[in-house]
Protein backbone atom coordinates (compact mmCIF):
# COMPACT_ATOMS: atom_id res chain seq x y z
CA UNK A 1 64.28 63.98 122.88
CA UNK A 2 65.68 64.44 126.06
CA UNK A 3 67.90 67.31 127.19
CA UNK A 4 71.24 65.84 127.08
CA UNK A 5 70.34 64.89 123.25
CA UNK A 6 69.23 68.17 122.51
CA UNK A 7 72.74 69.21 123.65
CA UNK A 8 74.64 67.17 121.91
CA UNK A 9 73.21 68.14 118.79
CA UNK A 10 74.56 71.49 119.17
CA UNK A 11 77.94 70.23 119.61
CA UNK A 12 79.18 70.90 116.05
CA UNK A 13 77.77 74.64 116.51
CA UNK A 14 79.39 74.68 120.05
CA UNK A 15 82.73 73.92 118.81
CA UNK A 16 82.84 76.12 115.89
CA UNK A 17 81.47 78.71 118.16
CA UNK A 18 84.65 77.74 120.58
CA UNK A 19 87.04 78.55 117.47
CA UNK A 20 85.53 81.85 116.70
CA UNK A 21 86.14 83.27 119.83
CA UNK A 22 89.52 81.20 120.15
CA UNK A 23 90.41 83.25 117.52
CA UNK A 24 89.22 86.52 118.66
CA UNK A 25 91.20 85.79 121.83
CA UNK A 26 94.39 85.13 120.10
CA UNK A 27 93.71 88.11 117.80
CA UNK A 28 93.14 90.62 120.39
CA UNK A 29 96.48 89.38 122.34
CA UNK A 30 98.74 89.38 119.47
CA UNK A 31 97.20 93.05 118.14
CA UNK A 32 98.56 94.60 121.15
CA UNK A 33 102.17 93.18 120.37
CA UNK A 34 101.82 94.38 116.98
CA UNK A 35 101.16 91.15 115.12
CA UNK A 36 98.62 89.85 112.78
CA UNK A 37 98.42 86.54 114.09
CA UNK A 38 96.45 85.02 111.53
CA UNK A 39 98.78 85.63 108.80
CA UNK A 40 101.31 83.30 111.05
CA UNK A 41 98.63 80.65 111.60
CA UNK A 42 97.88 77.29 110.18
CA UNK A 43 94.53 75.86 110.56
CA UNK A 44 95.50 73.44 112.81
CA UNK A 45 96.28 76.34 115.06
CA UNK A 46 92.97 77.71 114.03
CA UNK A 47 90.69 74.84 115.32
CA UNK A 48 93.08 73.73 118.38
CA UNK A 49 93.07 77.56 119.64
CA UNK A 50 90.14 76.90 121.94
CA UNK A 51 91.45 74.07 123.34
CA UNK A 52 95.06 75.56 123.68
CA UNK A 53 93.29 78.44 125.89
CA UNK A 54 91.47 76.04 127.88
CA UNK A 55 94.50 73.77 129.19
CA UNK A 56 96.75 77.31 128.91
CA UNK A 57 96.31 77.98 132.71
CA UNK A 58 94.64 75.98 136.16
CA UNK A 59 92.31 78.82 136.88
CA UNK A 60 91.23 79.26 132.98
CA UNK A 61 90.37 75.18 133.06
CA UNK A 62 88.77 75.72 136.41
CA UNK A 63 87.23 78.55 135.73
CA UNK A 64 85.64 77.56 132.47
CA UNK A 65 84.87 74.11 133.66
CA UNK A 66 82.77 75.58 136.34
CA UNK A 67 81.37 78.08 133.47
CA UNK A 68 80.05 74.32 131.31
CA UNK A 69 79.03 72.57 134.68
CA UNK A 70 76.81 75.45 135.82
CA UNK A 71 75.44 76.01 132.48
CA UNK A 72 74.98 72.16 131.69
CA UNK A 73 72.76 72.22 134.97
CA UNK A 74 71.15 75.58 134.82
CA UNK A 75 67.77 74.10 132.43
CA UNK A 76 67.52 71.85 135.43
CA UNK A 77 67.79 74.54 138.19
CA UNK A 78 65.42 77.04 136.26
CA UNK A 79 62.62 74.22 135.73
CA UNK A 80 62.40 73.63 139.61
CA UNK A 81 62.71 77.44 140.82
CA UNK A 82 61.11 78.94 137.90
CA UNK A 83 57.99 79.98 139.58
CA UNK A 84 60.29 81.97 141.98
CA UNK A 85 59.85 85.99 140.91
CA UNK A 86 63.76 86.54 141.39
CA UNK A 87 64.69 83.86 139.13
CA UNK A 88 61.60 85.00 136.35
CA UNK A 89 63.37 88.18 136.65
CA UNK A 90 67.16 87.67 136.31
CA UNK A 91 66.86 84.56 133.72
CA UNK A 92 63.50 86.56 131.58
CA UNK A 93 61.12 83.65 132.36
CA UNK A 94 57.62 85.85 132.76
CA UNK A 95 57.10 84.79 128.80
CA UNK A 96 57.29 81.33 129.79
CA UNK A 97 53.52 82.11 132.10
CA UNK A 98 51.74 82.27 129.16
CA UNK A 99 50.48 79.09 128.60
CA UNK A 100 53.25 77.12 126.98
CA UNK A 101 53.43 73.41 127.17
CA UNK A 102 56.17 71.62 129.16
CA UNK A 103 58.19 70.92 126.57
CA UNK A 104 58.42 73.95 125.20
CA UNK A 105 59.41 75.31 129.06
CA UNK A 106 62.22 73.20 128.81
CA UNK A 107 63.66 74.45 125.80
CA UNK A 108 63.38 77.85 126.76
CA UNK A 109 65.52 76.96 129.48
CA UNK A 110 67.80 75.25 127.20
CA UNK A 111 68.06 78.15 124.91
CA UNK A 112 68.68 79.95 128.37
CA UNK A 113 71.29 78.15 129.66
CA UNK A 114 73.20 78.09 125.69
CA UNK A 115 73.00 81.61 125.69
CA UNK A 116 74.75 82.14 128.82
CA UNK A 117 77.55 79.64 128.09
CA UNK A 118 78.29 81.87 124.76
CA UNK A 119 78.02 85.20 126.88
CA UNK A 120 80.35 83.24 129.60
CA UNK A 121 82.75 81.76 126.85
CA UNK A 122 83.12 85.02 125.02
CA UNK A 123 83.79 87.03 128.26
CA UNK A 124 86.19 84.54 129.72
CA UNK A 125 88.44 84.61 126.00
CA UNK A 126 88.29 87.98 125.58
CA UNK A 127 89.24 88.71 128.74
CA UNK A 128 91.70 86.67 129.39
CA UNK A 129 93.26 87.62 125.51
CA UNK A 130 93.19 91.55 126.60
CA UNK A 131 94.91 90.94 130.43
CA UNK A 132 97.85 88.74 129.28
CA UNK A 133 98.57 90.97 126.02
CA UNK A 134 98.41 93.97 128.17
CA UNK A 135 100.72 92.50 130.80
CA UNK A 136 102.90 90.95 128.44
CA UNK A 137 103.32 94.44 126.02
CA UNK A 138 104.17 96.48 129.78
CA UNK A 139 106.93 93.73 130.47
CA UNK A 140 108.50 94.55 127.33
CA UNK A 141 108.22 98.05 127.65
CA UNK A 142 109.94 97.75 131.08
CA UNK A 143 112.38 95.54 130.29
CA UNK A 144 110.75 93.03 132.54
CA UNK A 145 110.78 90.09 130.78
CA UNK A 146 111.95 86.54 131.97
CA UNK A 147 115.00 85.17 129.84
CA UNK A 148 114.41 81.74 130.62
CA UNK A 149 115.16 79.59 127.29
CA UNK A 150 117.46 79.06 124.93
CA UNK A 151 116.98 78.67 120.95
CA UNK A 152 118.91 76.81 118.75
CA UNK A 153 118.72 77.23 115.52
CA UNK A 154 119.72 74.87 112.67
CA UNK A 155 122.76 76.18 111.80
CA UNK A 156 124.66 76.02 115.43
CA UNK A 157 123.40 79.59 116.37
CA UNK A 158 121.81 80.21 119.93
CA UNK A 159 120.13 83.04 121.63
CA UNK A 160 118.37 83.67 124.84
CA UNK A 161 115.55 84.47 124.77
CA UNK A 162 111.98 85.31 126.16
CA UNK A 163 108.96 83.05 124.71
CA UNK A 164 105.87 84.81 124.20
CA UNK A 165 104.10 82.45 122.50
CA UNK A 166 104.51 79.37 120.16
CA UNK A 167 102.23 78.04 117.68
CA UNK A 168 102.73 74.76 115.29
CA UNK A 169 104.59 76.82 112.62
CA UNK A 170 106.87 79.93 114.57
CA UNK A 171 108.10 81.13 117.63
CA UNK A 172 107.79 84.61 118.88
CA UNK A 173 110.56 85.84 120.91
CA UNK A 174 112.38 88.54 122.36
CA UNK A 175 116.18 87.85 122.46
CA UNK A 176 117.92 89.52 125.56
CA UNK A 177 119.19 92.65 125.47
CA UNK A 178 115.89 93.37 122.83
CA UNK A 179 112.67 94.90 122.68
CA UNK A 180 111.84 93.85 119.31
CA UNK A 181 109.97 90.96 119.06
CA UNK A 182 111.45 88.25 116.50
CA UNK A 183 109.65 85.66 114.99
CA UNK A 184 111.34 82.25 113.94
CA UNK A 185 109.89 79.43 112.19
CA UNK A 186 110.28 76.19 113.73
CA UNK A 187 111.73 74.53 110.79
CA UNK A 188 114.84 76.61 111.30
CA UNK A 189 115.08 75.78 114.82
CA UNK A 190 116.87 72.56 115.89
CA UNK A 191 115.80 73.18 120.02
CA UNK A 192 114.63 75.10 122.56
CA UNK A 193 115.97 74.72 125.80
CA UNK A 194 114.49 75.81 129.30
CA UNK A 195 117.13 77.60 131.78
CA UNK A 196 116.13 76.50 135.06
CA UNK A 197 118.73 78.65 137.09
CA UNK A 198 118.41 81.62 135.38
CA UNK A 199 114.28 82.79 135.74
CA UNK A 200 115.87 86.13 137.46
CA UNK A 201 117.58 87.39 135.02
């Protein structure tokens, strides 16, 4: 078995992997607004939140592109420099001297490169969870927000409002003139528009 079938049996463990810390990003933005975000998910939401992350923002998709590319190659990169002492050091490859069998090289590199795409993955989420939350509970604490969008509820009603976030069930909002944020569920909301000439305000 080769090393690109080896990795593809750990898909299914990959992805999971990708929702548990999909949710821990989501979790530790929405704590610091003061919501419980999982009692306002569906699970839908749940197993899409990795991949919402991951398209969220150009330098999260570069950046954790790069993170999969590097780590895809790494087994490769450790296999052919391995017998360099800087590389034995940083990636823990003196066990690997003892006598092992090629094979069983390769895996450890494998196993290697896997456990630095987790530590990459979970630092990359976590952080990225913790800065925008942060920034995004300081803006409303200022008053800095952006009242770009309108809402439209159902029933002919509008306010304007600043998104926060949107899932496949609710919106969460702060209506101008606000600090409190409101959360509407989409069924009551007929549309949302975006004001284009009003991103100062």
């Amino acid at each position: 078995m080769n090393t690109i079938e080896k990795t593809l049996n750990y898909l299914p463990l990959g992805y999971l992997y990708l929702v548990i810390v999909g949710i821990l990003k989501e979790t530790v933005y929405f704590y610091q607004l003061g919501i419980n975000i999982l009692k306002y998910s569906s699970i839908m939401d749940v197993l899409l939140s990795p991949v919402a992350t991951f398209t969220s923002h150009p330098v999260i998709f570069i950046t954790i592109t790069s993170v999969f590319v590097f780590c895809y190659y790494l087994p490769s990169i450790l296999y052919n420099h391995g017998h360099k002492k800087w590389v034995q050091k940083a990636f823990e490859l003196k066990k690997t001297k003892a006598g092992p069998t090629d094979t069983e090289i390769k895996n450890y590199y494998l196993f290697v490169a896997i456990k630095s795409l987790a530590i990459g993955l979970l630092s990359i989420y976590l952080g990225y969870g913790t800065t925008e939350g942060y920034f995004i509970s300081k803006r409303i604490k200022n008053n800095k927000l952006r009242y770009d969008y309108n809402l439209n509820y159902n029933t002919g009603d509008s306010e304007n409002i600043a998104l926060l976030e949107a899932n496949s069930l609710y919106y969460f909002y702060i209506a101008k003139g606000g600090k409190s944020i409101k959360i509407a569920p989409i069924s009551g909301v007929k549309n949302i528009e975006l004001i284009k000439n009003d991103r100062d305000n």
